[in-house]
PDB file of N, CA and C in Angstrom:
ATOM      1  N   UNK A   1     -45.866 163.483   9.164  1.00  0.00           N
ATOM      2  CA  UNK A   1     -46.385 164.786   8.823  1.00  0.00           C
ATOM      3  C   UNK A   1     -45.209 165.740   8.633  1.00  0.00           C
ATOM      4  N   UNK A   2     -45.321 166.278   7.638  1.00  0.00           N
ATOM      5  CA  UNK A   2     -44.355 167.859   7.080  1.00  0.00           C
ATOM      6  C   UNK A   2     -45.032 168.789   6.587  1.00  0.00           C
ATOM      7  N   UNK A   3     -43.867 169.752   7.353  1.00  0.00           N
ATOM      8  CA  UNK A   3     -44.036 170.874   6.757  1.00  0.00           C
ATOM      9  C   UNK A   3     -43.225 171.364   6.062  1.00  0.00           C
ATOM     10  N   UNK A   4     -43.575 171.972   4.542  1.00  0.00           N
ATOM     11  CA  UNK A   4     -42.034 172.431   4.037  1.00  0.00           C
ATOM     12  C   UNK A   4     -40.923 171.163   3.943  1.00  0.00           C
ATOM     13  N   UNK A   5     -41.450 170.007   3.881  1.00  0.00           N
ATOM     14  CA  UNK A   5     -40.159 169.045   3.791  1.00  0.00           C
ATOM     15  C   UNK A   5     -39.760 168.414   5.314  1.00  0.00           C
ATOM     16  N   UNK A   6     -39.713 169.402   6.042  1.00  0.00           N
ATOM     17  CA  UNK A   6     -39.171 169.148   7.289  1.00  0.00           C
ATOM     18  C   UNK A   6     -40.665 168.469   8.017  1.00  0.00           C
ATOM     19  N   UNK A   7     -39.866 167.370   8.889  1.00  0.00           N
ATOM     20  CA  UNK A   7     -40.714 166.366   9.897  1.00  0.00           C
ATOM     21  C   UNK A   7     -40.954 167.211  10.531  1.00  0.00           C
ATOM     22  N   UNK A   8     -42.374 167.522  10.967  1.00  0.00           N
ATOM     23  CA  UNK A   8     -42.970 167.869  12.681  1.00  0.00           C
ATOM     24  C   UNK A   8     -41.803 167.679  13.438  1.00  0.00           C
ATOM     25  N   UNK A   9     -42.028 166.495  13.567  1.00  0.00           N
ATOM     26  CA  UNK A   9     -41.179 166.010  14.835  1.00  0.00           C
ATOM     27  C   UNK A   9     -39.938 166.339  15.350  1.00  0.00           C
ATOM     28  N   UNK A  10     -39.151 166.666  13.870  1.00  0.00           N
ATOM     29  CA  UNK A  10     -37.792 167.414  13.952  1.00  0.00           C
ATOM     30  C   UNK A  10     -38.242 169.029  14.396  1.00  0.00           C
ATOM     31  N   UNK A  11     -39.144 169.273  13.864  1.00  0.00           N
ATOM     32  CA  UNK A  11     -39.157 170.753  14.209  1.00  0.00           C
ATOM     33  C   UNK A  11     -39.635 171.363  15.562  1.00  0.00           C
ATOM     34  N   UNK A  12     -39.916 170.447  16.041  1.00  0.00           N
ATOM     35  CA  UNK A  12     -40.331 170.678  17.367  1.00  0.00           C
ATOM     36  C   UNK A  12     -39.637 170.479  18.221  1.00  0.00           C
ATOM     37  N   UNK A  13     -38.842 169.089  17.849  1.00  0.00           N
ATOM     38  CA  UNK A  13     -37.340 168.833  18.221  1.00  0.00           C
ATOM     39  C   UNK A  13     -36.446 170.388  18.538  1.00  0.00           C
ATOM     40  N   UNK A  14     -36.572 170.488  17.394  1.00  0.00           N
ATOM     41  CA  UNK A  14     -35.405 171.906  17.272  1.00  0.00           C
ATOM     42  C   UNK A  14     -36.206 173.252  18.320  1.00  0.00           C
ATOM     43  N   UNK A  15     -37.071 173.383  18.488  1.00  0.00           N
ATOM     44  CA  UNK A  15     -37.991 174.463  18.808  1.00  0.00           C
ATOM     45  C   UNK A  15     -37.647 174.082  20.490  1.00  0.00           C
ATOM     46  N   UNK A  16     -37.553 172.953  20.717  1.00  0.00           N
ATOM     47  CA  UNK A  16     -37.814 172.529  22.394  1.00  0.00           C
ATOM     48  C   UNK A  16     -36.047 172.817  22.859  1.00  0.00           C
ATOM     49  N   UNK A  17     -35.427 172.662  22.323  1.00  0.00           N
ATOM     50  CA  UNK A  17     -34.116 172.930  22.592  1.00  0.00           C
ATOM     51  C   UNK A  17     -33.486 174.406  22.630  1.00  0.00           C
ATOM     52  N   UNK A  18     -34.734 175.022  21.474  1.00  0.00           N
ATOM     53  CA  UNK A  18     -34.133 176.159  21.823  1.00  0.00           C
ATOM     54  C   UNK A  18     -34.653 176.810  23.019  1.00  0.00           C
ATOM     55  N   UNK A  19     -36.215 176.378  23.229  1.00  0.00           N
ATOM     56  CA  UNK A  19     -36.650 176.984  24.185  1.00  0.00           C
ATOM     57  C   UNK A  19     -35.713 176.471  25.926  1.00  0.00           C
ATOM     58  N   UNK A  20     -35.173 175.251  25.837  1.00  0.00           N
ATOM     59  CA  UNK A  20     -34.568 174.693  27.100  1.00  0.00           C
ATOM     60  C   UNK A  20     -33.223 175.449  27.053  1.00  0.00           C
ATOM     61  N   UNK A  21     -32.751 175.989  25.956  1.00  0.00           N
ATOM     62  CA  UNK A  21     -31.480 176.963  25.972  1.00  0.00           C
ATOM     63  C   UNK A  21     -31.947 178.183  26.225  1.00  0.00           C
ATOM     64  N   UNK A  22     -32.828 178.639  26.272  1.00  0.00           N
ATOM     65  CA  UNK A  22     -33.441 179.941  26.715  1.00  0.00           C
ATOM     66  C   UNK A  22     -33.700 179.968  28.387  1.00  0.00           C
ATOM     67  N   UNK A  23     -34.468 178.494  28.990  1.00  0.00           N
ATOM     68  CA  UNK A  23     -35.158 178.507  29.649  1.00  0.00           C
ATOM     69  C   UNK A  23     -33.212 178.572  30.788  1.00  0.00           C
ATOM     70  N   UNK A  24     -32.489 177.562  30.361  1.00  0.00           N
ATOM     71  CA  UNK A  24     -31.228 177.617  31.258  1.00  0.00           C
ATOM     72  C   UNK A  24     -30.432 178.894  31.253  1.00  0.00           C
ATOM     73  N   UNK A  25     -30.280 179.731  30.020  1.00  0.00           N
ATOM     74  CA  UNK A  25     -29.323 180.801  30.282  1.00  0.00           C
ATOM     75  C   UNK A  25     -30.554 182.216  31.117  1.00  0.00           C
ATOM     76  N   UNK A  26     -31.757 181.565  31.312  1.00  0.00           N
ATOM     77  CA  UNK A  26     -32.760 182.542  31.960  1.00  0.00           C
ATOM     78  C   UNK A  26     -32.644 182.132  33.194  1.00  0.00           C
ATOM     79  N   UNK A  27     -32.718 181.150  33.473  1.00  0.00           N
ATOM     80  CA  UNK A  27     -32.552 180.838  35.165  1.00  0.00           C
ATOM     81  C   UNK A  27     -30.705 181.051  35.848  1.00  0.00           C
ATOM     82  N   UNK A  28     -29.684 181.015  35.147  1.00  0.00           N
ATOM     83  CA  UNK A  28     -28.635 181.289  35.705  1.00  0.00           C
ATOM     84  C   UNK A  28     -28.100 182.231  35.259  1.00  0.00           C
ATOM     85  N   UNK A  29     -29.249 183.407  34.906  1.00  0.00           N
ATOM     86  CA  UNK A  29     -29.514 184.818  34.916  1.00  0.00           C
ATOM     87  C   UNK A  29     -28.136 185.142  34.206  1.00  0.00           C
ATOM     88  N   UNK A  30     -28.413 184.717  32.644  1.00  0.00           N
ATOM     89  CA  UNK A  30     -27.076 184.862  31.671  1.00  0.00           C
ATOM     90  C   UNK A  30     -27.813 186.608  31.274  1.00  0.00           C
ATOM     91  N   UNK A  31     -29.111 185.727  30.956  1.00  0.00           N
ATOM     92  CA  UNK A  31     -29.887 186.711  30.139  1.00  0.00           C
ATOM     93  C   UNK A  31     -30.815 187.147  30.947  1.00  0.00           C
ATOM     94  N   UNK A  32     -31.043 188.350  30.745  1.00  0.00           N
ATOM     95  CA  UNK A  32     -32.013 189.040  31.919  1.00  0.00           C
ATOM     96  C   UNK A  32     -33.271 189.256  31.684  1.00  0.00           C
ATOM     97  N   UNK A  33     -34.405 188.557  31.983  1.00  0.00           N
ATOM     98  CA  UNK A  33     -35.735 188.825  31.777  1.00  0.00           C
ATOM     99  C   UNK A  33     -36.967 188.738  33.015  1.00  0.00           C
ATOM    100  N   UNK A  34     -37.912 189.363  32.722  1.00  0.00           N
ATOM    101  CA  UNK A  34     -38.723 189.090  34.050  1.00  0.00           C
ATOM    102  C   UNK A  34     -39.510 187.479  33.899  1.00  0.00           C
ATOM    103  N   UNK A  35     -39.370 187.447  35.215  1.00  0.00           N
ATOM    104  CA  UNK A  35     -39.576 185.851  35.716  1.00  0.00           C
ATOM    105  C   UNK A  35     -41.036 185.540  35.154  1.00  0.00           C
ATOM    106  N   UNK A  36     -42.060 186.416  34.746  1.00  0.00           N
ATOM    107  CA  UNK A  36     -43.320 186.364  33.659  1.00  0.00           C
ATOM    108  C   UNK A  36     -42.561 185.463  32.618  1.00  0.00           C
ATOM    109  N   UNK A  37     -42.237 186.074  32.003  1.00  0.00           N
ATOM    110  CA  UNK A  37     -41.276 185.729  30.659  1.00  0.00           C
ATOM    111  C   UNK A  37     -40.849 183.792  30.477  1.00  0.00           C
ATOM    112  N   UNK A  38     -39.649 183.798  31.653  1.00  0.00           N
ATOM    113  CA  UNK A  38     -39.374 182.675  32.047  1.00  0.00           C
ATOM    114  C   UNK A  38     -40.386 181.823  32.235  1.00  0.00           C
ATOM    115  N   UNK A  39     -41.291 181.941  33.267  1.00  0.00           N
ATOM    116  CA  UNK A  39     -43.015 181.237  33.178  1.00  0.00           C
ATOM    117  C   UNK A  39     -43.442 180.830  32.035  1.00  0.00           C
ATOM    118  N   UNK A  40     -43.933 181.844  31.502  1.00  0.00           N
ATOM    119  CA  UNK A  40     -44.694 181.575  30.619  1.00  0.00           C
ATOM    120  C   UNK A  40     -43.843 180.318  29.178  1.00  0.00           C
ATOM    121  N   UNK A  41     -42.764 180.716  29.406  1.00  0.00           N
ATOM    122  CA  UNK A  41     -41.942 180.181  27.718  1.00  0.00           C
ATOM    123  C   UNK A  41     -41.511 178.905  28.614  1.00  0.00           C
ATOM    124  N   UNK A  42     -41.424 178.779  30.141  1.00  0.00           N
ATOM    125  CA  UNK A  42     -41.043 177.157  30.700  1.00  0.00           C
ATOM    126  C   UNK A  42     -42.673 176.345  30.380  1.00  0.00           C
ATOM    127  N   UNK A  43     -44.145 177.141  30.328  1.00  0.00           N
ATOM    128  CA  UNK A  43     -45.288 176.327  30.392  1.00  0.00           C
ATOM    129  C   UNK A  43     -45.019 175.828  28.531  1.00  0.00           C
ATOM    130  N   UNK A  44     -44.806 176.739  27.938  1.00  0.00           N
ATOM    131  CA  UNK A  44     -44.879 176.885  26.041  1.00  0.00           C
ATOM    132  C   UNK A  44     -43.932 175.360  25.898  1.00  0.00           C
ATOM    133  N   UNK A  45     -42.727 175.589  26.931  1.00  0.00           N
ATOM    134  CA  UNK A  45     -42.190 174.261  26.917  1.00  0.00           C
ATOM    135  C   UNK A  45     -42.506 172.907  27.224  1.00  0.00           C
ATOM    136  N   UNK A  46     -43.005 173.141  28.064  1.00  0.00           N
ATOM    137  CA  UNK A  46     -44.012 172.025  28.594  1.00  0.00           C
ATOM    138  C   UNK A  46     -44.654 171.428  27.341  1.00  0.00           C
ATOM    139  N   UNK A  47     -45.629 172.309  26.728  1.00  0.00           N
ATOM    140  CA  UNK A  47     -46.783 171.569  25.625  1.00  0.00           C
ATOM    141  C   UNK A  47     -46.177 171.620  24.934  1.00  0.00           C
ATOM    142  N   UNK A  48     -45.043 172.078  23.697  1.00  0.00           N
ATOM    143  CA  UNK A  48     -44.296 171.927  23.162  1.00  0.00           C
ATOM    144  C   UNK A  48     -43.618 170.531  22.743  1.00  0.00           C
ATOM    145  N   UNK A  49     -42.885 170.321  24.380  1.00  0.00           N
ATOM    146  CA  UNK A  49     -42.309 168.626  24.452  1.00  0.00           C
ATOM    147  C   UNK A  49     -43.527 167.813  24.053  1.00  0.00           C
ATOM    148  N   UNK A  50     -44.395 168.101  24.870  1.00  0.00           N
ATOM    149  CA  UNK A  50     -45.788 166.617  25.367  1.00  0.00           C
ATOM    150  C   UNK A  50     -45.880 166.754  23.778  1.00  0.00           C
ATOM    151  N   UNK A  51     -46.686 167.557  22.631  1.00  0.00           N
ATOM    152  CA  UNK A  51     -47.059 167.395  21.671  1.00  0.00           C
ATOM    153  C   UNK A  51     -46.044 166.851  20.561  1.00  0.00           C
ATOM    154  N   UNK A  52     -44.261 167.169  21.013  1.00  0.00           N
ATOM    155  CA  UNK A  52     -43.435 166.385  20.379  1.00  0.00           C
ATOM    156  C   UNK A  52     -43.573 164.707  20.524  1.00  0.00           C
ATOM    157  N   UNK A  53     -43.602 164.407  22.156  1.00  0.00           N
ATOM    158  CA  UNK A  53     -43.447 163.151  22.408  1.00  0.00           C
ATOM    159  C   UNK A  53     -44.641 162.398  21.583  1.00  0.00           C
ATOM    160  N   UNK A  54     -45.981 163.266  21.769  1.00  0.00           N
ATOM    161  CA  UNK A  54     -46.944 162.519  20.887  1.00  0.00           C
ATOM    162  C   UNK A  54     -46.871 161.893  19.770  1.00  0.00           C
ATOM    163  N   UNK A  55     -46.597 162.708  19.209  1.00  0.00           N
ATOM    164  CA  UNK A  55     -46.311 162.635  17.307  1.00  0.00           C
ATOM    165  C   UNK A  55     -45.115 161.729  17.423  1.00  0.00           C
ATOM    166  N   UNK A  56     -44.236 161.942  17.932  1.00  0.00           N
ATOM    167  CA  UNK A  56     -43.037 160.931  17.542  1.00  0.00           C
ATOM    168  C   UNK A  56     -43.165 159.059  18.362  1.00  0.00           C
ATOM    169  N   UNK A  57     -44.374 159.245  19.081  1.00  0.00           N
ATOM    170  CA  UNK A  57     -45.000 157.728  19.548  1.00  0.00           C
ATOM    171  C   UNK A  57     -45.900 157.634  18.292  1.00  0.00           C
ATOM    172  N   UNK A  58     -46.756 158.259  17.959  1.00  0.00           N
ATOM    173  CA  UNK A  58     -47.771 157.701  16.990  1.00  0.00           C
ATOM    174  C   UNK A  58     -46.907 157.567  15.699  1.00  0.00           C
ATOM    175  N   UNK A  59     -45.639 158.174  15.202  1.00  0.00           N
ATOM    176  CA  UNK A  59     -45.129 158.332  14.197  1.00  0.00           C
ATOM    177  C   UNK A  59     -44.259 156.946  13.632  1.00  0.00           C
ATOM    178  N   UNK A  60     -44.323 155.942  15.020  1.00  0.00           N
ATOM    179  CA  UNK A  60     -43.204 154.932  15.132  1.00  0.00           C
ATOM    180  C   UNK A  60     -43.901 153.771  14.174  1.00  0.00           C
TER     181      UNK A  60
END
């Protein structure tokens, strides 16, 4: 499945990394946000990955 050319799978790829670069410079308080924030975008991460891992098992 694509969008625009680009694989799902890559793009979610890319999306989960940024969110795990968010989620690390938020916890060793690079970047300053309320811990809501952090929550909520560590759960976005969560379903994010799971729906990557999906697609890229059914994709094989």
């Amino acid at each position: 499945m694509t969008i625009a050319g680009i694989s799902l799978v890559l793009f979610l790829g890319i999306v989960n990394l940024i969110l795990i670069l968010f989620q690390v410079s938020t916890g060793k308080k690079w970047v300053k946000v309320h811990f809501a924030w952090h929550r909520r975008l560590g759960v976005l991460l969560f379903l994010t990955a799971l729906v990557h891992a999906v697609l890229a098992y059914l994709s094989r």
